[in-house]
C-alpha atoms as a PDB file:
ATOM      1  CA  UNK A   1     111.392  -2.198-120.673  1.00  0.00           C
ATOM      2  CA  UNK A   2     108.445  -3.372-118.699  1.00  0.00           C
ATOM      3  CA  UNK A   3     105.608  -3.777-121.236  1.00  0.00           C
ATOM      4  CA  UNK A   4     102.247  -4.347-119.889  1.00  0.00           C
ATOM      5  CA  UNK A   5     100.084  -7.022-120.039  1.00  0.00           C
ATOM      6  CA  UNK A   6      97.780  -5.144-122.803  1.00  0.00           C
ATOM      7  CA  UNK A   7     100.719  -4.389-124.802  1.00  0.00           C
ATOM      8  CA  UNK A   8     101.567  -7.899-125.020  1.00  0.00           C
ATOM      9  CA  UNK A   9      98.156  -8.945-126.124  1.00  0.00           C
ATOM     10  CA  UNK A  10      98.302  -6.395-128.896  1.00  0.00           C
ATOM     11  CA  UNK A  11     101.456  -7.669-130.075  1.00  0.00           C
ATOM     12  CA  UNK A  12     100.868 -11.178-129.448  1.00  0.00           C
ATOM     13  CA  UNK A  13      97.010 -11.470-129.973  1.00  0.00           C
ATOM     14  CA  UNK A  14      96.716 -12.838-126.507  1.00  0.00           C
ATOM     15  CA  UNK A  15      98.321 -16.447-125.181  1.00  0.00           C
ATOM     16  CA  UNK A  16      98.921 -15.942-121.524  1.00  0.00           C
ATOM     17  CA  UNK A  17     101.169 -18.380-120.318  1.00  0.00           C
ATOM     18  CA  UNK A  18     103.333 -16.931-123.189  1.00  0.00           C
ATOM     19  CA  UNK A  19     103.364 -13.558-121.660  1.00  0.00           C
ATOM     20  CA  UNK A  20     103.757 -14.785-118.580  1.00  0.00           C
ATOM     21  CA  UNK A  21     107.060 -16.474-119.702  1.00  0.00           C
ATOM     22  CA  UNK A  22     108.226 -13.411-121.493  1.00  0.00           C
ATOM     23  CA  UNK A  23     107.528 -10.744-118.645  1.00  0.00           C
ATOM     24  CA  UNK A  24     108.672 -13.212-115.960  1.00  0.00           C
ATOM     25  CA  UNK A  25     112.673 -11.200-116.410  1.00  0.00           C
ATOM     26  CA  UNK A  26     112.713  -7.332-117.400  1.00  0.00           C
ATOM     27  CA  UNK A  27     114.322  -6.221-121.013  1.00  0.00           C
ATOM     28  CA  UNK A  28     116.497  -3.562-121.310  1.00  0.00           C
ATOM     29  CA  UNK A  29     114.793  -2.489-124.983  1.00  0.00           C
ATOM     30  CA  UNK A  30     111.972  -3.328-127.566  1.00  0.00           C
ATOM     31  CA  UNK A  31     115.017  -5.206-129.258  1.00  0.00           C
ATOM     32  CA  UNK A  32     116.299  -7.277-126.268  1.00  0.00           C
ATOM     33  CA  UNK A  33     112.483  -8.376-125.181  1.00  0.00           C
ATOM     34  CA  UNK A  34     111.513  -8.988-128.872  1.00  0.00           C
ATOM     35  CA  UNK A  35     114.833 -11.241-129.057  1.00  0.00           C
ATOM     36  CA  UNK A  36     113.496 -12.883-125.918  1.00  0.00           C
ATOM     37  CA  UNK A  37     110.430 -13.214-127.365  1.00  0.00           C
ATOM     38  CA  UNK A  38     111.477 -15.751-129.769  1.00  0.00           C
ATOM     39  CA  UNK A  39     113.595 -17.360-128.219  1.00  0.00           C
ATOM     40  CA  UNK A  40     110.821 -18.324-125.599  1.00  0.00           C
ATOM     41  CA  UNK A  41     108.470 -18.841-128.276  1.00  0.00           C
ATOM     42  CA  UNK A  42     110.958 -21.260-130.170  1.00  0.00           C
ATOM     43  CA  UNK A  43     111.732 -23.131-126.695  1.00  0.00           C
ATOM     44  CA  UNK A  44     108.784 -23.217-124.877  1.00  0.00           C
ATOM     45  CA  UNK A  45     106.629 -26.911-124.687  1.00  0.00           C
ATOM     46  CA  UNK A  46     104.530 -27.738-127.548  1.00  0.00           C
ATOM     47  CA  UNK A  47     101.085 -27.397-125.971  1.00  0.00           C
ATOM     48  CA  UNK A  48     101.950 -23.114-125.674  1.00  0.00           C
ATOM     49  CA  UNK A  49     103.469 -22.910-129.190  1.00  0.00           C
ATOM     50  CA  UNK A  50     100.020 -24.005-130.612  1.00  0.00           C
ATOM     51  CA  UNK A  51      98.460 -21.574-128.215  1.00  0.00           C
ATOM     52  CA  UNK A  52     100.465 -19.008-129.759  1.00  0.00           C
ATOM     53  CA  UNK A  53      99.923 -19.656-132.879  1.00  0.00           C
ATOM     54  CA  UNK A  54      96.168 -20.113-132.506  1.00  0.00           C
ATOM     55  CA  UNK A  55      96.426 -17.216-130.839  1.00  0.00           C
ATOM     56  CA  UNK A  56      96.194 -15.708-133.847  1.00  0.00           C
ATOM     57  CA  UNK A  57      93.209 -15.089-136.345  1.00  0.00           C
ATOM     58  CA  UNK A  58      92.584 -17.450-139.340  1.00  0.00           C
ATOM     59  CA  UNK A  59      93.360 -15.585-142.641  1.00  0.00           C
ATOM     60  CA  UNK A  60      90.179 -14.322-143.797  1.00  0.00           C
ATOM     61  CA  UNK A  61      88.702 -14.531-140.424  1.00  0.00           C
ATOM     62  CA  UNK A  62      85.180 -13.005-139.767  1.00  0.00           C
ATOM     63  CA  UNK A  63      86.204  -8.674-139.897  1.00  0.00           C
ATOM     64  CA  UNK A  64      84.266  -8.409-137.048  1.00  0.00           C
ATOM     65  CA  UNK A  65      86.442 -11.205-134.812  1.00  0.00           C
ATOM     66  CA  UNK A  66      89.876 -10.012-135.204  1.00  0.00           C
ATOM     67  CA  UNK A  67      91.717  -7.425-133.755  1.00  0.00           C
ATOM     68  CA  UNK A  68      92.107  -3.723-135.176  1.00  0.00           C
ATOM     69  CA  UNK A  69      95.688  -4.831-136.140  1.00  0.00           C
ATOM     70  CA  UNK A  70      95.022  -7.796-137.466  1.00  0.00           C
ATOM     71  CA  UNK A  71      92.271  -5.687-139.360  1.00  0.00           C
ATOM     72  CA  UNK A  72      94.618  -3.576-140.902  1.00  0.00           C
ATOM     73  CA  UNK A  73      97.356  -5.829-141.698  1.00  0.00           C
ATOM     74  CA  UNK A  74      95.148  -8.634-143.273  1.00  0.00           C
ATOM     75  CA  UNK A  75      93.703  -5.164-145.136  1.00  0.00           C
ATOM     76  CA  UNK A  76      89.737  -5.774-144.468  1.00  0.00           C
ATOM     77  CA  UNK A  77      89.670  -1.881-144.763  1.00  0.00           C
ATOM     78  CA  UNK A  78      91.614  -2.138-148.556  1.00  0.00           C
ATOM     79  CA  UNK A  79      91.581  -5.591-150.248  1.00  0.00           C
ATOM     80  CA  UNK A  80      87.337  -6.576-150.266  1.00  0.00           C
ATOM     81  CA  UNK A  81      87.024 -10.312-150.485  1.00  0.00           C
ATOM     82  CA  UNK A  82      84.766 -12.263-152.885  1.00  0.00           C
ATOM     83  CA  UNK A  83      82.482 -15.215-151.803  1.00  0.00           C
ATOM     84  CA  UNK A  84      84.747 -17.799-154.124  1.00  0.00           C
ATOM     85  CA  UNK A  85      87.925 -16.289-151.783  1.00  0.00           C
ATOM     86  CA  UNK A  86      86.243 -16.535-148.673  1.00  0.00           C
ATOM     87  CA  UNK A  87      85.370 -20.426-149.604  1.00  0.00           C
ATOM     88  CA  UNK A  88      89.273 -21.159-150.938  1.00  0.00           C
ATOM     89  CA  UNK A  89      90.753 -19.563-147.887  1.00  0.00           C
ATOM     90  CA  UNK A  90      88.008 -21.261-144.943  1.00  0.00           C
ATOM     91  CA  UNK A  91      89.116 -24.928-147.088  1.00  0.00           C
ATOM     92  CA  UNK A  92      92.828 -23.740-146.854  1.00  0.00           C
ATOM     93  CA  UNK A  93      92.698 -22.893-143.226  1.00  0.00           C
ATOM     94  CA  UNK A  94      91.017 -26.196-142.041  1.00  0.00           C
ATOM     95  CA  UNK A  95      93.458 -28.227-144.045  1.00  0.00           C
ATOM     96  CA  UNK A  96      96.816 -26.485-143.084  1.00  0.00           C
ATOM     97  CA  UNK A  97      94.541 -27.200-139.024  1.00  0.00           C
ATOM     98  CA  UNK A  98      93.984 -30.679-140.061  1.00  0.00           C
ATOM     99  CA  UNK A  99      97.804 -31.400-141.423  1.00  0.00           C
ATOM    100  CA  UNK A 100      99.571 -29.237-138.818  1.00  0.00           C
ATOM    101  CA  UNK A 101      97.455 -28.870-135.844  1.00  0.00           C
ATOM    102  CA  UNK A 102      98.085 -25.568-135.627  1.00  0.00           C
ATOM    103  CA  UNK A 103      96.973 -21.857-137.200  1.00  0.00           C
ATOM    104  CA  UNK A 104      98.616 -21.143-140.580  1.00  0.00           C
ATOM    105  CA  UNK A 105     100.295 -17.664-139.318  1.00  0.00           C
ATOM    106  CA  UNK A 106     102.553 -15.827-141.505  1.00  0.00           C
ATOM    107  CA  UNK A 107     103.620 -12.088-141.569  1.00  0.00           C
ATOM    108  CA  UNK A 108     101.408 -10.856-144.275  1.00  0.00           C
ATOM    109  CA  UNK A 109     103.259  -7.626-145.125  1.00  0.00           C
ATOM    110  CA  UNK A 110     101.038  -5.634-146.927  1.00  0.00           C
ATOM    111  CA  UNK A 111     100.274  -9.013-149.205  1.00  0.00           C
ATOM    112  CA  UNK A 112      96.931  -9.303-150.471  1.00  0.00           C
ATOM    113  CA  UNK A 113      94.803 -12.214-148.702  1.00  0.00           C
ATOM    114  CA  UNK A 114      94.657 -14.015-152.613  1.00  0.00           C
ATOM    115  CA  UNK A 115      98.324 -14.153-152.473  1.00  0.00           C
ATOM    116  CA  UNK A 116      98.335 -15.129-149.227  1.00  0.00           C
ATOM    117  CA  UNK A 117      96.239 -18.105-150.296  1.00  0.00           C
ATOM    118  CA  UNK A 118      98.982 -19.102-152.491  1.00  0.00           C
ATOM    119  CA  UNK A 119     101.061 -18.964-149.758  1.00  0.00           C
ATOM    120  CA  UNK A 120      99.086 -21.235-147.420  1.00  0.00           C
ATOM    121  CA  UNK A 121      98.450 -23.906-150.402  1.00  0.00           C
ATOM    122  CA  UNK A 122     102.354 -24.090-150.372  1.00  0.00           C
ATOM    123  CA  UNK A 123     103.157 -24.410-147.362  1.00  0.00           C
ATOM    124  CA  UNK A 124     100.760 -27.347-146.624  1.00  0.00           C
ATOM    125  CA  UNK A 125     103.434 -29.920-148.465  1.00  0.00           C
ATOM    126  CA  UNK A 126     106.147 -28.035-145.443  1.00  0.00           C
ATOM    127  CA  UNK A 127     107.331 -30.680-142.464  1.00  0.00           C
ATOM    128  CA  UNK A 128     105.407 -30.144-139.547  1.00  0.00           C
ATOM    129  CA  UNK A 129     108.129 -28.724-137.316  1.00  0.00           C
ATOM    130  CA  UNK A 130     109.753 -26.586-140.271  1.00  0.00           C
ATOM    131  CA  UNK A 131     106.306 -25.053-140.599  1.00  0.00           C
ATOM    132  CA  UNK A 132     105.837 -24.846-136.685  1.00  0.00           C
ATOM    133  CA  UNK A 133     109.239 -22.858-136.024  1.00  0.00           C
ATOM    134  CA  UNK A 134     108.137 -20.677-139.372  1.00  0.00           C
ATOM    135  CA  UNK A 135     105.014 -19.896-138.007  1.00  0.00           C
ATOM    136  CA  UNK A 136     106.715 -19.045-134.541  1.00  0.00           C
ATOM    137  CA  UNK A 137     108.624 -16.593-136.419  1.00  0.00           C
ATOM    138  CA  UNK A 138     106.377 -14.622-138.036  1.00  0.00           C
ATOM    139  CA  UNK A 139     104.597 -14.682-134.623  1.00  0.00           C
ATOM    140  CA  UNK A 140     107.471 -12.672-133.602  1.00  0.00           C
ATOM    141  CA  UNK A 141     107.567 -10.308-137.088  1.00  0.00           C
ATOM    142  CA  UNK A 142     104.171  -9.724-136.393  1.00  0.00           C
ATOM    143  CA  UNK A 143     104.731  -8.510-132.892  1.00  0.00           C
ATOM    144  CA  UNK A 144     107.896  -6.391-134.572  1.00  0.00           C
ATOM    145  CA  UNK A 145     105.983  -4.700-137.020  1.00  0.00           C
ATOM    146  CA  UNK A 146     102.821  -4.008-134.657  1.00  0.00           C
ATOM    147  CA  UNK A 147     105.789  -2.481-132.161  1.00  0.00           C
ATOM    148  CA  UNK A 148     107.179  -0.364-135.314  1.00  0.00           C
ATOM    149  CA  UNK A 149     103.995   1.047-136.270  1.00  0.00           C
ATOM    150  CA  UNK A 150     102.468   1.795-132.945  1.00  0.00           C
ATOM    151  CA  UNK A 151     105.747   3.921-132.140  1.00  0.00           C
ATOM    152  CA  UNK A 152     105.522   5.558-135.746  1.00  0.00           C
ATOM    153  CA  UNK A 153     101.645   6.590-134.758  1.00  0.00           C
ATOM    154  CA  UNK A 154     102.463   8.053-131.456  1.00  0.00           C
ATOM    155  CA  UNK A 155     102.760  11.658-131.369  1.00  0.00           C
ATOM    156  CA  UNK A 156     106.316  13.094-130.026  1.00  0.00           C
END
């Protein structure tokens, strides 16, 4: 499997030097290079885990700044956000950046973004590295799922 370079950005929202790493030897399957994926996402330096993870869109981030699967799966089109939300979720986000350094990113599932809020709030009492090799994870179910769906959609 040889994906390319687009197909990595939709999966991984972007982070180059990431992609670079996990193109730089060929997978046999989706399986094998997801596998690969986090293994070179747990083991990689620091400095491009956080660009990983910040790869990613803040929960609740402006509709029009993510991308159509992050649309989707943080359900813009299905779950409409009030203003109180919106304000609980921005004061979330910068203190999970402020504690961790990082993006809160989890693998939202179908979850509404008021649960998800829940989520975050407990998660900011996690160790830093605990909560870095979590997020690195769901980095990777993200990428899974987006994979899943994309071959569901295709027509045979």
């Amino acid at each position: 499997m040889d994906p390319s370079q687009e197909t990595l950005s939709t999966l991984f929202e972007g982070a180059p030097r990431f992609a670079r790493r996990l193109t730089a030897k060929r997978a046999a399957s989706t399986d094998e290079l997801l596998d690969r994926a986090e293994r070179i996402a747990l083991e990689m330096p620091e400095d491009e885990q956080i660009e990983l993870l910040n790869a990613h869109p803040r929960i609740g981030a402006n509709p029009a700044s993510v991308s159509a699967m992050s649309f989707r799966e943080q359900g813009y089109d299905r779950d409409p956000v009030t203003a109180a939300l919106q304000e609980r979720l921005d004061r979330l986000n910068d203190e999970y950046e402020a504690r961790f350094g990082f993006r809160f990113v989890v693998f939202v599932n179908g979850r509404s973004r008021e649960a998800i809020a829940v989520v975050m709030k407990r998660h900011l009492s996690a160790d830093r590295e605990q909560e870095k090799e979590r997020g690195l994870r769901d980095v990777v179910a993200i990428a899974r799922s987006r994979l899943a769906r994309t071959m569901e959609e295709q027509p045979v």
